[in-house]
N, C-alpha and C. Protein backbone atom coordinates (compact mmCIF):
# COMPACT_ATOMS: atom_id res chain seq x y z
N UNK A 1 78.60 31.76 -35.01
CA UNK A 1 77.73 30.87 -35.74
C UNK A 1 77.02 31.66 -36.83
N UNK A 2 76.43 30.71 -37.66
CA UNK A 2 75.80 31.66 -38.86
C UNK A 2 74.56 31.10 -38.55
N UNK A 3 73.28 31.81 -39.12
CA UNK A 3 71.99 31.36 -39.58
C UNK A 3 71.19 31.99 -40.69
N UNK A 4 70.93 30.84 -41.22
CA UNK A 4 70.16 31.91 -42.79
C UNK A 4 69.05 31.52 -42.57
N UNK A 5 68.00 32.56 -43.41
CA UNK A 5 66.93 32.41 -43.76
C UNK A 5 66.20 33.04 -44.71
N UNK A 6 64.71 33.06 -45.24
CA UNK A 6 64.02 33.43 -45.76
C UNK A 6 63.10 34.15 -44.86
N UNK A 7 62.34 35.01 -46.17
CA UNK A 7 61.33 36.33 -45.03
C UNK A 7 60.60 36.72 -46.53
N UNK A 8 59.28 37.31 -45.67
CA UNK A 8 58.41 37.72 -46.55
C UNK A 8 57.65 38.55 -45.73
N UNK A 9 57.17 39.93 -46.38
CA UNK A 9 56.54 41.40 -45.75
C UNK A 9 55.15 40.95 -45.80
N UNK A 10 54.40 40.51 -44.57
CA UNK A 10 53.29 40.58 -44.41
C UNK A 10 52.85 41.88 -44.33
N UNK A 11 52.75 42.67 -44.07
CA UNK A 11 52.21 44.10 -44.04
C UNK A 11 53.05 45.66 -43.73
N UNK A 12 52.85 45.91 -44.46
CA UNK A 12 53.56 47.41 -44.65
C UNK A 12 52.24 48.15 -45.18
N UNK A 13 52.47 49.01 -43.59
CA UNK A 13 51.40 50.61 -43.31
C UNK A 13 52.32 51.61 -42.85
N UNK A 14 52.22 52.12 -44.03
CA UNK A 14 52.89 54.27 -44.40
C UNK A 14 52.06 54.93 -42.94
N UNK A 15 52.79 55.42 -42.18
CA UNK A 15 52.07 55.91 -41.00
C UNK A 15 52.41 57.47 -41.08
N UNK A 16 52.10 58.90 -40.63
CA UNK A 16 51.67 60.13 -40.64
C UNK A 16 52.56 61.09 -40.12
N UNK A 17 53.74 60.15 -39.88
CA UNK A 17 54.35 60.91 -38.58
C UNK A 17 55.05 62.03 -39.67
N UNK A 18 55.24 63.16 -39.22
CA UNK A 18 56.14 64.05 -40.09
C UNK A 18 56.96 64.70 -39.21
N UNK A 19 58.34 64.78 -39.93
CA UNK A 19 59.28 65.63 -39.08
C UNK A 19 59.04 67.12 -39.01
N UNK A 20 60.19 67.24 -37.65
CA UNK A 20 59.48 68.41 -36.97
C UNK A 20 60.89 69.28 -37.05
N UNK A 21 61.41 70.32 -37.31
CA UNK A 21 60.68 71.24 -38.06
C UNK A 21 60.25 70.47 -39.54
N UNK A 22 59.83 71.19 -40.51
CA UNK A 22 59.58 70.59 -41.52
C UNK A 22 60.48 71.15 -42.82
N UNK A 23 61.00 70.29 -43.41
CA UNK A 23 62.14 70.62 -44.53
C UNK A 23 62.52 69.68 -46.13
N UNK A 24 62.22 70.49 -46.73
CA UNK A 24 61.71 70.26 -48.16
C UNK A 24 62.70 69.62 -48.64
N UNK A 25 63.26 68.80 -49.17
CA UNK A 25 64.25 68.36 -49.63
C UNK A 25 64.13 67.11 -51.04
N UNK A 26 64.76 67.06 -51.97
CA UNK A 26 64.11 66.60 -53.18
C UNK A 26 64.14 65.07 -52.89
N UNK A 27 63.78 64.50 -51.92
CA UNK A 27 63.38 63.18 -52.20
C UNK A 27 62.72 63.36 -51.07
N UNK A 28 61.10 62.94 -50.65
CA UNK A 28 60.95 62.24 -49.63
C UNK A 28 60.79 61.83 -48.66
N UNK A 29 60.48 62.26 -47.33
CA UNK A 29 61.14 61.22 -46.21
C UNK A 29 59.45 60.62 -45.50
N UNK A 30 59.49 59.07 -45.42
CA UNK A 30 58.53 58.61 -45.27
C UNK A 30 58.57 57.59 -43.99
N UNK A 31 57.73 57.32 -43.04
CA UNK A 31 57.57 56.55 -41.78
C UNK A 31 56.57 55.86 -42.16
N UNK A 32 57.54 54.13 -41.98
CA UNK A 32 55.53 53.17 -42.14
C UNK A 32 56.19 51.74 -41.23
N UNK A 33 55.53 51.05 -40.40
CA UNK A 33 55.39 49.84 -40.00
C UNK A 33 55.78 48.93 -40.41
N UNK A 34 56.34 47.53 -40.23
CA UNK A 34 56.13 46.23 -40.99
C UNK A 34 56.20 45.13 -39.99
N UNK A 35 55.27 44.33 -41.11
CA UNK A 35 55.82 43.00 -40.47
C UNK A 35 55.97 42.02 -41.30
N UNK A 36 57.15 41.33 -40.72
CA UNK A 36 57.64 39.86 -41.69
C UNK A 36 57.17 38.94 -40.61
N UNK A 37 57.61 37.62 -41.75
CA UNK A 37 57.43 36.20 -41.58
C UNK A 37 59.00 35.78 -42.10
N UNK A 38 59.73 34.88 -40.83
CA UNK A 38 61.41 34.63 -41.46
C UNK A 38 61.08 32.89 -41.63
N UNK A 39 61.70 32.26 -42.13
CA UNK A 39 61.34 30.56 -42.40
C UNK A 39 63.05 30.28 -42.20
N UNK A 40 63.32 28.95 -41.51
CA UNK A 40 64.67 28.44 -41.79
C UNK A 40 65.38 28.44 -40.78
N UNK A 41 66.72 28.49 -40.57
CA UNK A 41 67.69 29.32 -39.62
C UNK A 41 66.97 29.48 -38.53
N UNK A 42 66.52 31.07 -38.97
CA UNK A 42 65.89 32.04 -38.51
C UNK A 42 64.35 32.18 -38.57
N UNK A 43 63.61 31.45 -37.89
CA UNK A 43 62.03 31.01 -37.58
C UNK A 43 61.39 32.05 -36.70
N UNK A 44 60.81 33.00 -37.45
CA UNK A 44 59.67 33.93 -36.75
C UNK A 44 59.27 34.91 -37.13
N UNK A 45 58.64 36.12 -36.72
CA UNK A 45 58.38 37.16 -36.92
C UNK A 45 58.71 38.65 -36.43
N UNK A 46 58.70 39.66 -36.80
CA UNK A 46 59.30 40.81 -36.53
C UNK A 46 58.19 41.90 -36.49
N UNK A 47 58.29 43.06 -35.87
CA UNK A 47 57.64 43.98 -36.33
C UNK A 47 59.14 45.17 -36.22
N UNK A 48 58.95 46.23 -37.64
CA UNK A 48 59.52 47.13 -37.86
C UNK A 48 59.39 48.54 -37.55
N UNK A 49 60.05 49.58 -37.53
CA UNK A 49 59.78 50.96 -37.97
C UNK A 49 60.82 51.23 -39.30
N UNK A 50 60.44 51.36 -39.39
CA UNK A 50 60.87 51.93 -41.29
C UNK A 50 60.76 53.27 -41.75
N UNK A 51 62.41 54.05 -41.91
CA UNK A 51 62.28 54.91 -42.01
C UNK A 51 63.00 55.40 -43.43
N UNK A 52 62.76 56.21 -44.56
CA UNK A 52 63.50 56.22 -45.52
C UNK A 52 63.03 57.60 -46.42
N UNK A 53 64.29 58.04 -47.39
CA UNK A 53 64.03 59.21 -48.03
C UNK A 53 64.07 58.60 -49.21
N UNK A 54 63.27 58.48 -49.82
CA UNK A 54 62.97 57.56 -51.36
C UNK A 54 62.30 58.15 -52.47
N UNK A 55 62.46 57.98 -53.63
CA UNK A 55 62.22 58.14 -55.22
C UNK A 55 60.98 56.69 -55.59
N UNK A 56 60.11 57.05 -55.35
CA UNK A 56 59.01 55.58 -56.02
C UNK A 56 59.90 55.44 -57.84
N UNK A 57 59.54 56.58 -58.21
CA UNK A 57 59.71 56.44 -59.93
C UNK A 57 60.85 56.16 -60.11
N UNK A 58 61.93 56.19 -59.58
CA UNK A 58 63.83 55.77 -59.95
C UNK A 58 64.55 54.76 -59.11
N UNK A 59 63.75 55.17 -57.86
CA UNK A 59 63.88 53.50 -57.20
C UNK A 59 65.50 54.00 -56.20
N UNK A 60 65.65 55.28 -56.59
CA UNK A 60 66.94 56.13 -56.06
C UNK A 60 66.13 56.24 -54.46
N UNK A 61 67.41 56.09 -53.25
CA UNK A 61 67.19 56.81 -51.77
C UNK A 61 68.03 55.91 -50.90
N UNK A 62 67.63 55.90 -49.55
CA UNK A 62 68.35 55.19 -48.40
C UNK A 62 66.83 55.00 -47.06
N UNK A 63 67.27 53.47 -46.78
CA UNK A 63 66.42 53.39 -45.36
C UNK A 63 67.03 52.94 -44.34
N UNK A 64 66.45 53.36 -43.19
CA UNK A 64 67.18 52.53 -41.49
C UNK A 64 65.99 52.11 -40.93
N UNK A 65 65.71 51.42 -40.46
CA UNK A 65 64.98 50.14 -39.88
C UNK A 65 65.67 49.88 -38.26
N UNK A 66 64.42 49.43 -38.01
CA UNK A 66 64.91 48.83 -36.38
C UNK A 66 63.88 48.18 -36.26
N UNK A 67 64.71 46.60 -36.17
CA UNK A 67 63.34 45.88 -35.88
C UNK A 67 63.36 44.91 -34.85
N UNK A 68 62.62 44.07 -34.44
CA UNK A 68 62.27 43.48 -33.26
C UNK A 68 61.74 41.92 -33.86
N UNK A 69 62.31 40.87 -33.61
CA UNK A 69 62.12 39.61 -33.71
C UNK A 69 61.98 39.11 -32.39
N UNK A 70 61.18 37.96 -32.92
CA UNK A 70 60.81 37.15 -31.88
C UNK A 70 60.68 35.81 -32.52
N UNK A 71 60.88 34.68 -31.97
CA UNK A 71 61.34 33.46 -32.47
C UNK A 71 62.50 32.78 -32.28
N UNK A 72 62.75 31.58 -32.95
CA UNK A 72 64.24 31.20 -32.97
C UNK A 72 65.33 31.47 -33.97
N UNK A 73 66.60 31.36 -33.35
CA UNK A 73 67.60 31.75 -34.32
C UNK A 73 68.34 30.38 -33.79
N UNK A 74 68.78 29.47 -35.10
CA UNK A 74 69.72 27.77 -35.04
C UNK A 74 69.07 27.49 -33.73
N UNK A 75 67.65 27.23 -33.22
CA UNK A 75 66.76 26.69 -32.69
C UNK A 75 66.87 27.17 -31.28
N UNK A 76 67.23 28.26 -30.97
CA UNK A 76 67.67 28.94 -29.49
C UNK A 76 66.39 30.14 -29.88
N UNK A 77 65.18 29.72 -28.62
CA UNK A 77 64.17 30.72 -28.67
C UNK A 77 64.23 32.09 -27.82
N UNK A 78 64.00 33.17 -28.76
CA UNK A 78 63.87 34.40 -27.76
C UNK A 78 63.09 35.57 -28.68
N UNK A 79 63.47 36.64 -28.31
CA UNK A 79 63.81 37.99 -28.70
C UNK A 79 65.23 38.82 -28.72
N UNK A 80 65.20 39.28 -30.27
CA UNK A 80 66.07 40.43 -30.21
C UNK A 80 65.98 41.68 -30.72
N UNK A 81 66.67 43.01 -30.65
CA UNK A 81 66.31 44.02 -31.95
C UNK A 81 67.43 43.53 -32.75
N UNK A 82 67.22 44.27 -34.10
CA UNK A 82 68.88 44.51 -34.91
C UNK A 82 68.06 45.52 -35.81
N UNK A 83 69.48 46.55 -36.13
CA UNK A 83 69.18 47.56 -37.02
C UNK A 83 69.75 47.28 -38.27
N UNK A 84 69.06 47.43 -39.50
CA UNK A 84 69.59 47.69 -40.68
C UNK A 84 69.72 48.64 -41.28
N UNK A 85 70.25 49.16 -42.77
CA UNK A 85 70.09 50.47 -43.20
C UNK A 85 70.82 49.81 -44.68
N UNK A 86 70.51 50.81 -46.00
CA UNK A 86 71.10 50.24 -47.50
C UNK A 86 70.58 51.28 -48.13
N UNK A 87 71.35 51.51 -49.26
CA UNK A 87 71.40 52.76 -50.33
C UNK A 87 71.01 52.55 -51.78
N UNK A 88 70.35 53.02 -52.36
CA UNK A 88 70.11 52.08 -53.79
C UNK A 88 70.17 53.19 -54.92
N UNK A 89 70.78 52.81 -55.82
CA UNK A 89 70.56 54.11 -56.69
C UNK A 89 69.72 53.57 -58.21
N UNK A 90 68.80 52.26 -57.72
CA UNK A 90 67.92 51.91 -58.60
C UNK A 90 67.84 50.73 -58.60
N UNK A 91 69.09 50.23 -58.90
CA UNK A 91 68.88 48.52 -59.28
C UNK A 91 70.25 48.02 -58.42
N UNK A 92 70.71 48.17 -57.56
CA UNK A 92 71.71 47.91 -56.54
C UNK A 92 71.69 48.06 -54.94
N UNK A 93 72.32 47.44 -54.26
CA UNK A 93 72.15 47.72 -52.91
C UNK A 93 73.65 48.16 -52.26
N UNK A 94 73.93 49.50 -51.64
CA UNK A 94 75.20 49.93 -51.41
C UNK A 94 74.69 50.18 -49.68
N UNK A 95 76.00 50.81 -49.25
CA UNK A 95 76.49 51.26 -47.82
C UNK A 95 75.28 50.34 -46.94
N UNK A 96 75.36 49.59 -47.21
CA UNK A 96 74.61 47.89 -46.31
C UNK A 96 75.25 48.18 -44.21
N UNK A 97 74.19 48.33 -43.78
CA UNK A 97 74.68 48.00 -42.56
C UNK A 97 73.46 47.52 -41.62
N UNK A 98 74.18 46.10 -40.81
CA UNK A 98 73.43 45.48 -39.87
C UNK A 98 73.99 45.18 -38.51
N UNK A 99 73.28 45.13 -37.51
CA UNK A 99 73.88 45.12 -36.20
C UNK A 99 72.56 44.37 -35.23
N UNK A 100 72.57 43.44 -34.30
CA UNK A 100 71.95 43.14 -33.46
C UNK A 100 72.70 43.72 -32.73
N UNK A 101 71.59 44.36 -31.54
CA UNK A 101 71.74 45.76 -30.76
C UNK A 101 71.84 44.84 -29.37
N UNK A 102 72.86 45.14 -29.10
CA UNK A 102 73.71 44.41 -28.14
C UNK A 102 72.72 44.94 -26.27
N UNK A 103 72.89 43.62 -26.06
CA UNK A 103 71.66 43.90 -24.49
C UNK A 103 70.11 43.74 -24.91
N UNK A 104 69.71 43.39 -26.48
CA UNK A 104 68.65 43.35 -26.44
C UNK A 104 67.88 41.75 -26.23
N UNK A 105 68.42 41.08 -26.35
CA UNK A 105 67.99 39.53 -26.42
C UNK A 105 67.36 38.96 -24.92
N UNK A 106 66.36 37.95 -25.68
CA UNK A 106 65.83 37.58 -24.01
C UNK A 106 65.41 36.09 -24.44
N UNK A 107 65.10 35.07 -23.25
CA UNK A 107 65.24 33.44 -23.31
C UNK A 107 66.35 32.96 -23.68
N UNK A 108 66.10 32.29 -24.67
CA UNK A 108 67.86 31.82 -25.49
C UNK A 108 68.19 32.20 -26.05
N UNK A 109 67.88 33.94 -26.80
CA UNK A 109 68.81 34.42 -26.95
C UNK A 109 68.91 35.50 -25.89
N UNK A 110 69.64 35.14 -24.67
CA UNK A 110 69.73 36.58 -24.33
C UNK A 110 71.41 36.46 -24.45
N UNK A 111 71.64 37.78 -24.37
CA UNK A 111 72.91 38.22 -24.34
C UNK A 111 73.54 37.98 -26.37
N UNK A 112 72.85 37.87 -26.94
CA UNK A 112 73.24 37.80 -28.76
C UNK A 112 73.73 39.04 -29.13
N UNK A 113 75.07 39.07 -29.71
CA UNK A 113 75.83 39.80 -30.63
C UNK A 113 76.17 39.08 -31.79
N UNK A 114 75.68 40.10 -32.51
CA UNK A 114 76.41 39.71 -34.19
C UNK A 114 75.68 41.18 -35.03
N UNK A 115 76.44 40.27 -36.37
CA UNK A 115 76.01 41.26 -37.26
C UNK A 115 75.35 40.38 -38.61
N UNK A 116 74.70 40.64 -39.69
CA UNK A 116 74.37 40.42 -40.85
C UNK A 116 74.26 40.10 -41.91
N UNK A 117 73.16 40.43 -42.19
CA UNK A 117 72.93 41.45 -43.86
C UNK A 117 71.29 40.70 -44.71
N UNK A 118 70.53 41.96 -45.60
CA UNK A 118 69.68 40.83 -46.10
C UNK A 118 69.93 41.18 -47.56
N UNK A 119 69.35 40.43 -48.59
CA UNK A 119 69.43 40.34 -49.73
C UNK A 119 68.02 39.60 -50.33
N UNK A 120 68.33 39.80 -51.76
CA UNK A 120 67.16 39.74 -52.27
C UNK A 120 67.52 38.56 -53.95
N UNK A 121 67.48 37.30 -53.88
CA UNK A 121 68.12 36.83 -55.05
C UNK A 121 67.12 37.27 -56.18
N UNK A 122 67.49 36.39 -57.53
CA UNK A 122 67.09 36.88 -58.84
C UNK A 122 65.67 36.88 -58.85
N UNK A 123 65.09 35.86 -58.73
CA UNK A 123 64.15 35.14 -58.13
C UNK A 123 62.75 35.81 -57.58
N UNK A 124 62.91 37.20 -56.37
CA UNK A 124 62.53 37.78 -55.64
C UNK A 124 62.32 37.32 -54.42
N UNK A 125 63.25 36.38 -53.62
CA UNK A 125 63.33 35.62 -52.39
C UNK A 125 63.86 36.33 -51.73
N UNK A 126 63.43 36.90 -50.62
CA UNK A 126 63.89 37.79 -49.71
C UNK A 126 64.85 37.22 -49.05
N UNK A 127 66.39 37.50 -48.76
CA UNK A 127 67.09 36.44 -47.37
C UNK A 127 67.95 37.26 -46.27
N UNK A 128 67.86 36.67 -44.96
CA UNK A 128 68.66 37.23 -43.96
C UNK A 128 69.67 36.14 -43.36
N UNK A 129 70.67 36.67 -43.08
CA UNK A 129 71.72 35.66 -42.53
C UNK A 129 71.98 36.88 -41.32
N UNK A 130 72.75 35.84 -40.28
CA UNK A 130 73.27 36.01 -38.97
C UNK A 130 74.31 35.75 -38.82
N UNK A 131 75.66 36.69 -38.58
CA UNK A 131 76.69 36.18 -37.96
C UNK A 131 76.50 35.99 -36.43
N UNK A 132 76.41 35.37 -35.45
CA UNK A 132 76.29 35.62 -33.99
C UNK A 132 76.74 34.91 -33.19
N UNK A 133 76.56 35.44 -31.92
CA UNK A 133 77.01 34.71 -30.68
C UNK A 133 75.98 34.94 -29.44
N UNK A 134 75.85 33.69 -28.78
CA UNK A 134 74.98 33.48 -27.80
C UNK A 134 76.19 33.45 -26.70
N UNK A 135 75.97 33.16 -25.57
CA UNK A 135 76.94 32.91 -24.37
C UNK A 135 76.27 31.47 -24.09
């Protein structure tokens, strides 16, 4: 089954954590929180960890995410995780990967596999779609 939706970043907080050993490298590497709001399809909210080696001024880097929803997906209520990750070298989105993390689902969705993807139209409308399967 598919489900689309819309989402919007209620809050994103840059948190302190620094890697251990510590290693200099020309972009970056930053740990911060989030949370969305999804509308549609996909009805609810998430909280994130967000992890990424990024360029503010060129808009150049890569992030992986793991996040945690709660809500419905095509009106089946639960929880799940799914991980994302995407590469940008400014104004593009490359090596895209999404996965709901299989064993994580609970209520109606438990037992959900699928996979993805989000995007961002001209517009600045954030969107996520779902390939998946419930049992």
């Amino acid at each position: 089954m598919r489900a689309e939706g819309s989402f919007s970043v209620v809050a994103f907080a840059p948190t302190d954590v620094v890697p251990a050993p510590p290693v200099v490298t020309a972009l970056p590497v930053g740990v911060a929180t989030m949370e969305k709001r999804f509308e549609g399809d996909v009805d609810g909210r998430s909280a994130t960890l967000f992890t990424s080696a990024f360029d503010q001024a060129t808009g150049v880097g890569s992030y992986v995410a793991m996040e945690s929803f709660e809500g419905a997906v095509a009106g089946r209520e639960g929880s799940f995780n799914f991980v994302h990750s995407a590469t940008t070298s400014g104004s593009d989105r490359s090596a895209e990967f999404f996965l709901v993390v299989p064993g994580s689902g609970t209520g109606g969705l438990t037992g959900i596999t699928g996979t993805g993807g989000l995007g961002v139209d001209a517009d600045g409308t954030h969107r996520i779609w779902l390939d998946f399967e419930v049992p």
